[in-house]
C-alpha atoms as a PDB file:
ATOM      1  CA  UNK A   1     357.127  32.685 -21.827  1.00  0.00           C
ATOM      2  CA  UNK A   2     355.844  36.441 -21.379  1.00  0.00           C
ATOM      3  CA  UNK A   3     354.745  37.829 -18.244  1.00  0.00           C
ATOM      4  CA  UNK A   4     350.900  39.087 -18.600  1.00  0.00           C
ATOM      5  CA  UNK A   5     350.873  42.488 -19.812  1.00  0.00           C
ATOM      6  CA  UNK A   6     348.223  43.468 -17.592  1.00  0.00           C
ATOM      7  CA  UNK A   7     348.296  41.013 -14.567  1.00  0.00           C
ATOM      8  CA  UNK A   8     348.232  43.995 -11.658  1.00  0.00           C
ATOM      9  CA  UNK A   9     344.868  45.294 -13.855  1.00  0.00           C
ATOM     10  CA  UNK A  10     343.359  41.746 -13.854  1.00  0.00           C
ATOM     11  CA  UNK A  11     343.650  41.264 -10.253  1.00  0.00           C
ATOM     12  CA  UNK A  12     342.010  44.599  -9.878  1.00  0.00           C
ATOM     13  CA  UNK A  13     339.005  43.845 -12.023  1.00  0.00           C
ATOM     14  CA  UNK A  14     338.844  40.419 -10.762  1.00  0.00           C
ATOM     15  CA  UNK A  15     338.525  41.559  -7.284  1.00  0.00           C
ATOM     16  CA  UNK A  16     335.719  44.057  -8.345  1.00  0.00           C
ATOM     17  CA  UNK A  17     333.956  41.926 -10.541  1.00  0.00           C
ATOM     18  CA  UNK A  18     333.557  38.651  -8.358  1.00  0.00           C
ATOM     19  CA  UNK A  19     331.415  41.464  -6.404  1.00  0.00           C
ATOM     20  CA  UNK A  20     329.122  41.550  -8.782  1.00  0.00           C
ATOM     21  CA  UNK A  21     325.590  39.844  -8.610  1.00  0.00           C
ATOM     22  CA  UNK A  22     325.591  36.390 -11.178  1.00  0.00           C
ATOM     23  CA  UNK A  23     322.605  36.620 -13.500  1.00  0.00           C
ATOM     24  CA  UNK A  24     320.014  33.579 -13.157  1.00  0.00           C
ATOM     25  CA  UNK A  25     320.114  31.062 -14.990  1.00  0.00           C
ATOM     26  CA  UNK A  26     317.929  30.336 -18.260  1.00  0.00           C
ATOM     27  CA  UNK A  27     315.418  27.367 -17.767  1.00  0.00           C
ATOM     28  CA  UNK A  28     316.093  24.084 -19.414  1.00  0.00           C
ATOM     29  CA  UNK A  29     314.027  22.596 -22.095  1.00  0.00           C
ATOM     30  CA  UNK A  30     313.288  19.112 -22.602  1.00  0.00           C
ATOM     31  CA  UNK A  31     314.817  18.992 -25.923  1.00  0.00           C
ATOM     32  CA  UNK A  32     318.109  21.217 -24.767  1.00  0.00           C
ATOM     33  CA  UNK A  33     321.512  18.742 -25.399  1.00  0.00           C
ATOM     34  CA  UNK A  34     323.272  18.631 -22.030  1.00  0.00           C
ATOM     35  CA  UNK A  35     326.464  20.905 -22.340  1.00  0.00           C
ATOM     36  CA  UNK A  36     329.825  20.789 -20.266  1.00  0.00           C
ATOM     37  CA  UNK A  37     330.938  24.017 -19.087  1.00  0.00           C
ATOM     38  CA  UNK A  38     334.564  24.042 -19.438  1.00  0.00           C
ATOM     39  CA  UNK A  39     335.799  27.224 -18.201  1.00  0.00           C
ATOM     40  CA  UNK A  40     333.655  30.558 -17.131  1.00  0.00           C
ATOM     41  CA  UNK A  41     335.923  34.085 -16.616  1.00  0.00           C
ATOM     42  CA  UNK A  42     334.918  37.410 -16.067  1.00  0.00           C
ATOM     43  CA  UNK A  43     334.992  39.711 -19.073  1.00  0.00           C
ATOM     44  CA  UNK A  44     335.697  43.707 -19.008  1.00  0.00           C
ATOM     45  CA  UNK A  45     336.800  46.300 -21.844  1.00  0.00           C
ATOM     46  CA  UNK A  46     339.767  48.131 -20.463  1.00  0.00           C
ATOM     47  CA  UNK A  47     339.733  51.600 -19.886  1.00  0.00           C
ATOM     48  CA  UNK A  48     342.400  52.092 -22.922  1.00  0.00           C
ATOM     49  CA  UNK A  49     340.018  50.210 -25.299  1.00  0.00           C
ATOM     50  CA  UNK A  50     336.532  50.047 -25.438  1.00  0.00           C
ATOM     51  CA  UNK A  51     334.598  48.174 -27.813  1.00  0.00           C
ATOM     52  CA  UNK A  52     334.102  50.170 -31.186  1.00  0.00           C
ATOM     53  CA  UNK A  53     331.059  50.134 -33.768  1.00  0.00           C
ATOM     54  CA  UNK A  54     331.941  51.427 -37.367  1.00  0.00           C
ATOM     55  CA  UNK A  55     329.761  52.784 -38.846  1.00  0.00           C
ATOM     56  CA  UNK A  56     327.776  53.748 -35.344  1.00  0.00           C
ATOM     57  CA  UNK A  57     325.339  51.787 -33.928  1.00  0.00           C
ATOM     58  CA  UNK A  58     321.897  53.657 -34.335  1.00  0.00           C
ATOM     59  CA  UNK A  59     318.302  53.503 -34.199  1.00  0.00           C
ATOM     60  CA  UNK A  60     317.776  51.115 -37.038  1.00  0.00           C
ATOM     61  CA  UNK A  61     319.714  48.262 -38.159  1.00  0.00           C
ATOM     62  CA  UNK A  62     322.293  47.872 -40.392  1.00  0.00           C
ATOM     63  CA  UNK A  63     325.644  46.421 -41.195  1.00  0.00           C
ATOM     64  CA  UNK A  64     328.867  47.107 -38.432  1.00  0.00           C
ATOM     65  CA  UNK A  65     332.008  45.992 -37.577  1.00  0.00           C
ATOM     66  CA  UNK A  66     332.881  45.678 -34.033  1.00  0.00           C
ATOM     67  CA  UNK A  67     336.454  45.365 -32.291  1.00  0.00           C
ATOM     68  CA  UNK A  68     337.902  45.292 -29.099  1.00  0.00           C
ATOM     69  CA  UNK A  69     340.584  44.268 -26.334  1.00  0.00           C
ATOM     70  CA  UNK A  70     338.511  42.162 -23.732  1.00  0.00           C
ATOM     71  CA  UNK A  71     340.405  41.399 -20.324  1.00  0.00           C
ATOM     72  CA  UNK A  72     339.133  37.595 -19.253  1.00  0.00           C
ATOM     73  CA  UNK A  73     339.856  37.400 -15.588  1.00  0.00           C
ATOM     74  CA  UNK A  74     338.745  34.921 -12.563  1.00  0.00           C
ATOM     75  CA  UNK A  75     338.836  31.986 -14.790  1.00  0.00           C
ATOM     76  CA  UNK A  76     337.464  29.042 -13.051  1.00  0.00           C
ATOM     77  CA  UNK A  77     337.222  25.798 -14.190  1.00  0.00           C
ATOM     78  CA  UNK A  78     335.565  22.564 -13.956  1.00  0.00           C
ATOM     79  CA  UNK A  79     337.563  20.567 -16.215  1.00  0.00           C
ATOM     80  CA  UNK A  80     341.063  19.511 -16.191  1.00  0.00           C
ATOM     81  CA  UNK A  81     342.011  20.469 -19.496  1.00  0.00           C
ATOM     82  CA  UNK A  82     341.551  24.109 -19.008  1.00  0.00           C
ATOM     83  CA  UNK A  83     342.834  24.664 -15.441  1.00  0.00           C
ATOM     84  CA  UNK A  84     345.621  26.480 -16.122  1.00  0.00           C
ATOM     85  CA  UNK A  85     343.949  28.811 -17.810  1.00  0.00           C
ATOM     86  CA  UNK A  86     343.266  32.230 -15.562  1.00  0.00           C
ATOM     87  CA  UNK A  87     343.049  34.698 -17.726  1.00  0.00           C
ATOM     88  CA  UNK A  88     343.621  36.269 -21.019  1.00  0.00           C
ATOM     89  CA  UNK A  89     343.186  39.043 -23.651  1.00  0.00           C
ATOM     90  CA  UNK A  90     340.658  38.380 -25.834  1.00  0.00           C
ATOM     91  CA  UNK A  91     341.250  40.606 -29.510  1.00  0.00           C
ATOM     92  CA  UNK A  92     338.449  40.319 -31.795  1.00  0.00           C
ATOM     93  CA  UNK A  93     336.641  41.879 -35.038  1.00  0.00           C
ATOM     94  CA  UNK A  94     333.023  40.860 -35.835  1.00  0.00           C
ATOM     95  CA  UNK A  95     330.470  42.066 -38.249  1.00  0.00           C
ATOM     96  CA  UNK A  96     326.638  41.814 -37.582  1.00  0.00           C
ATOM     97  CA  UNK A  97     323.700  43.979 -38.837  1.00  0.00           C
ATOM     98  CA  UNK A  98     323.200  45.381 -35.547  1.00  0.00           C
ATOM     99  CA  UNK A  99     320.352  48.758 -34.052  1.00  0.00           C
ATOM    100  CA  UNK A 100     320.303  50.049 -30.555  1.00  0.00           C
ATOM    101  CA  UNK A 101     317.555  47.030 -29.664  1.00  0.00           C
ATOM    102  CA  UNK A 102     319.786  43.976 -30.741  1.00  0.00           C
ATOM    103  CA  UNK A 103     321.963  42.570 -33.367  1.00  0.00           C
ATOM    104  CA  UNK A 104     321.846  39.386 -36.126  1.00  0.00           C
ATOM    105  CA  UNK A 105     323.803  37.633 -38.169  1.00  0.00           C
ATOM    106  CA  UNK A 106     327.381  37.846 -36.627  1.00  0.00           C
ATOM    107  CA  UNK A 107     330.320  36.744 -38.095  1.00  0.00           C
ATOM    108  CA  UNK A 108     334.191  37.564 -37.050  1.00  0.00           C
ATOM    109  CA  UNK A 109     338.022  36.180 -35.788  1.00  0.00           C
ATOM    110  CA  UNK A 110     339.727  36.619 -32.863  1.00  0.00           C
ATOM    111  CA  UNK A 111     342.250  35.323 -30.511  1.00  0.00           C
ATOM    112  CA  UNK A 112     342.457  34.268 -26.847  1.00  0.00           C
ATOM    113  CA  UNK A 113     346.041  34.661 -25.390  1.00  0.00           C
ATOM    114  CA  UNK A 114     345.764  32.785 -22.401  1.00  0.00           C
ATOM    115  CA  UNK A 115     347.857  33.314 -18.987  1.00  0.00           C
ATOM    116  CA  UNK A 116     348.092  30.834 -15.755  1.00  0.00           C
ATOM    117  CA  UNK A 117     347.985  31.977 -12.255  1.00  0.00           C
ATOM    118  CA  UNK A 118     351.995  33.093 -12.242  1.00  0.00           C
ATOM    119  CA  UNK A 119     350.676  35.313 -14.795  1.00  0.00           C
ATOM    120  CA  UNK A 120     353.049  33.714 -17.746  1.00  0.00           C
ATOM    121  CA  UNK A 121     351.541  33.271 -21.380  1.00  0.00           C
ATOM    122  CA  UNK A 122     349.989  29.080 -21.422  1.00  0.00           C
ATOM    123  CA  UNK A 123     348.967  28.998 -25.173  1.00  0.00           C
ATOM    124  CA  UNK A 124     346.551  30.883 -27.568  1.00  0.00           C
ATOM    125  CA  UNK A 125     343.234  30.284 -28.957  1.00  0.00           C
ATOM    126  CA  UNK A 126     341.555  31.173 -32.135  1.00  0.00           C
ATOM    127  CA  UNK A 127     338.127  31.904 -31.921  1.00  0.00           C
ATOM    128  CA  UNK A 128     335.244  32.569 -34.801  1.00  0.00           C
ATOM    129  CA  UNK A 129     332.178  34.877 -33.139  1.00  0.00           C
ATOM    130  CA  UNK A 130     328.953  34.113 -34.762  1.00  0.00           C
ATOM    131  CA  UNK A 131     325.626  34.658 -33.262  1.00  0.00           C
ATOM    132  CA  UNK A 132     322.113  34.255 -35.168  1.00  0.00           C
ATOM    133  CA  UNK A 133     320.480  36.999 -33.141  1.00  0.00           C
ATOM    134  CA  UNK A 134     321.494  38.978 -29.558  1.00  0.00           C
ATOM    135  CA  UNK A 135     318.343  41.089 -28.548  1.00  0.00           C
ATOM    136  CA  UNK A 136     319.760  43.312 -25.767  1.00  0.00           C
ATOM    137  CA  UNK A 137     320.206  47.033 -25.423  1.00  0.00           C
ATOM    138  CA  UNK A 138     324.177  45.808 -25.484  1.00  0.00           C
ATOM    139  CA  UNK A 139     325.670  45.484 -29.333  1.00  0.00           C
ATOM    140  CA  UNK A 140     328.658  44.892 -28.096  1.00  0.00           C
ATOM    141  CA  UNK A 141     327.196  40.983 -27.060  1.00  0.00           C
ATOM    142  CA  UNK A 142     328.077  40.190 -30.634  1.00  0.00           C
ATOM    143  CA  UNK A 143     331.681  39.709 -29.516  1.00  0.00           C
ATOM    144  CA  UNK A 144     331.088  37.053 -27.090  1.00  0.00           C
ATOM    145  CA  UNK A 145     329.355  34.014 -28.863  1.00  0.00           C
ATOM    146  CA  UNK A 146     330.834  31.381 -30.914  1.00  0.00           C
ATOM    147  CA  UNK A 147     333.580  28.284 -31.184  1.00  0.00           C
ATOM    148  CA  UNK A 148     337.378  27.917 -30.531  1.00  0.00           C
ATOM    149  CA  UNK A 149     338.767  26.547 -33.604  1.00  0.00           C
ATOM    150  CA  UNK A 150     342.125  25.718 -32.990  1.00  0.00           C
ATOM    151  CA  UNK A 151     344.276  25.771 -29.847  1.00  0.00           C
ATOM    152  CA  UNK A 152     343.366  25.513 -26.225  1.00  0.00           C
ATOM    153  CA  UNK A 153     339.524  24.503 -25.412  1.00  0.00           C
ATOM    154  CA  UNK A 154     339.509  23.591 -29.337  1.00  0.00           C
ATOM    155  CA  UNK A 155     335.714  22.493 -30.627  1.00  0.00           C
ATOM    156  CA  UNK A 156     334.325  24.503 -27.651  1.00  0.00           C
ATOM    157  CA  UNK A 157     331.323  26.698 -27.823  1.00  0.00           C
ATOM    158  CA  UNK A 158     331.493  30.319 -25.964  1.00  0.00           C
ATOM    159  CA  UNK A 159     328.924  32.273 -25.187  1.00  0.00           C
ATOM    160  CA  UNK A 160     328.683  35.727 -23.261  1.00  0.00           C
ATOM    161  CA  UNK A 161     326.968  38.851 -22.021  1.00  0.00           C
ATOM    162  CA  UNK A 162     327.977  41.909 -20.694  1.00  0.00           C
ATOM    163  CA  UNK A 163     326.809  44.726 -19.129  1.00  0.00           C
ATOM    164  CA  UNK A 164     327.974  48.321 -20.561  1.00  0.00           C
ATOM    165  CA  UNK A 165     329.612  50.726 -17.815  1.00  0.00           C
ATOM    166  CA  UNK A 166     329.129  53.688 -20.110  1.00  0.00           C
ATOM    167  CA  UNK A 167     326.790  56.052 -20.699  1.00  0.00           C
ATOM    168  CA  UNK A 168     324.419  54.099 -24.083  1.00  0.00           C
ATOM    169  CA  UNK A 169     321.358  56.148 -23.970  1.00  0.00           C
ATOM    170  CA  UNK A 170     322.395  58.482 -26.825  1.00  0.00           C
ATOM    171  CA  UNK A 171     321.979  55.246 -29.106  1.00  0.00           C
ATOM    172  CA  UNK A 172     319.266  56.142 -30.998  1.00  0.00           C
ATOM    173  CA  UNK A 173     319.685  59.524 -31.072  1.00  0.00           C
ATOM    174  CA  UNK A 174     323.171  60.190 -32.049  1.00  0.00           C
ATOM    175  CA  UNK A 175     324.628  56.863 -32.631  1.00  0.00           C
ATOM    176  CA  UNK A 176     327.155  54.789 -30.512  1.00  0.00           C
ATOM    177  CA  UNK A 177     330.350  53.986 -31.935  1.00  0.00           C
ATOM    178  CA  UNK A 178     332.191  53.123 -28.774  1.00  0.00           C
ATOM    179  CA  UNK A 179     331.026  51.367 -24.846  1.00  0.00           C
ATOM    180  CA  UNK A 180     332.723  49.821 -21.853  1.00  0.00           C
ATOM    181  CA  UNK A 181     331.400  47.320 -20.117  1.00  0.00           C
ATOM    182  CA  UNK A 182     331.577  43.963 -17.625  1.00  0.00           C
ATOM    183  CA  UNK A 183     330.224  40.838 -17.373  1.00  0.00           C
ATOM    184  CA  UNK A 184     330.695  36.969 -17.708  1.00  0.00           C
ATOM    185  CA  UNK A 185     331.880  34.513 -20.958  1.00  0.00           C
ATOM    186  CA  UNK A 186     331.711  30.177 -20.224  1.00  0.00           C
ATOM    187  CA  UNK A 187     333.327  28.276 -22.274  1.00  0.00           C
ATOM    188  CA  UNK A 188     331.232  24.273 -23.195  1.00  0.00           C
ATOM    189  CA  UNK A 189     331.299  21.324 -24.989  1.00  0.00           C
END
């Protein structure tokens, strides 16, 4: 199996990132299905590849296409089935009708390329994004909902946020067609 391509940059970020403050929880309805988390990582763009908007995101909606690298690191989990799963490289393409306040109607492929703790490859994962509606100054959320449809954590649901660690206040005024950023995917049944 291949060595992680980017295992001395994963440590780094994960050592950084489990720094960071955890957002709070959403409240519970009384109607919400009870969910299994299976596996929750940190999530960052590297510094090589940000996440990309063609045509760029502006002030108003419309339709773009979004792609990027995302580093998964400090995966911890509370199943069994995905324990050996530490990190990975998450490459995915999505298209949403997306404006600087939020984005709808997401659909896209991707693919997980997992890695265990001795930093060798442990399987792959196919994902399909699709999210109804983000609202969030953040477009590039639209890359971090969805299901794994075939390989490891299979028939899970992932959903994600992140935080952007570059500079997004032009958005409206010029446009955005590329950001960084941090934060947090989980992984349930």
């Amino acid at each position: 199996m291949p060595v992680h391509p980017l295992m001395p940059v994963a440590a780094a970020l994960a050592a950084v990132l489990a720094t960071a403050p955890a957002p709070a929880p959403a409240p519970a309805t009384a109607s919400a299905t009870v969910r299994q988390t299976l596996l929750t990582c940190q999530v960052a763009t590297t510094s090589e590849r940000p996440i990309t908007f063609s045509p760029p995101v502006k002030l108003l909606p419309r339709t773009v296409t979004a792609q990027a690298g995302i580093v998964l690191t400090g995966c911890a989990s509370a199943s069994p089935s995905a324990a050996h799963l530490r990190s990975g490289i998450m490459n995915v393409h999505s298209t949403g009708r997306a404006s600087c306040a939020g984005v709808r109607d997401v659909r896209g492929k991707g693919t997980i390329t997992w890695y265990g703790a001795d930093g060798r490859q442990t399987g792959v994962s196919t994902v399909r994004p699709s999210v109804e509606k983000v609202a969030g100054y953040n477009p590039g959320d639209m890359l971090l909902g969805g299901r794994v449809t075939k390989g490891a954590l299979a028939g899970s649901s992932l959903a994600g946020t992140a935080t952007p660690t570059s500079d997004v206040n032009a958005c409206a005024t010029k446009g955005l067609s590329a950001v960084h950023g941090t934060g947090k995917i989980t992984f349930m049944t």
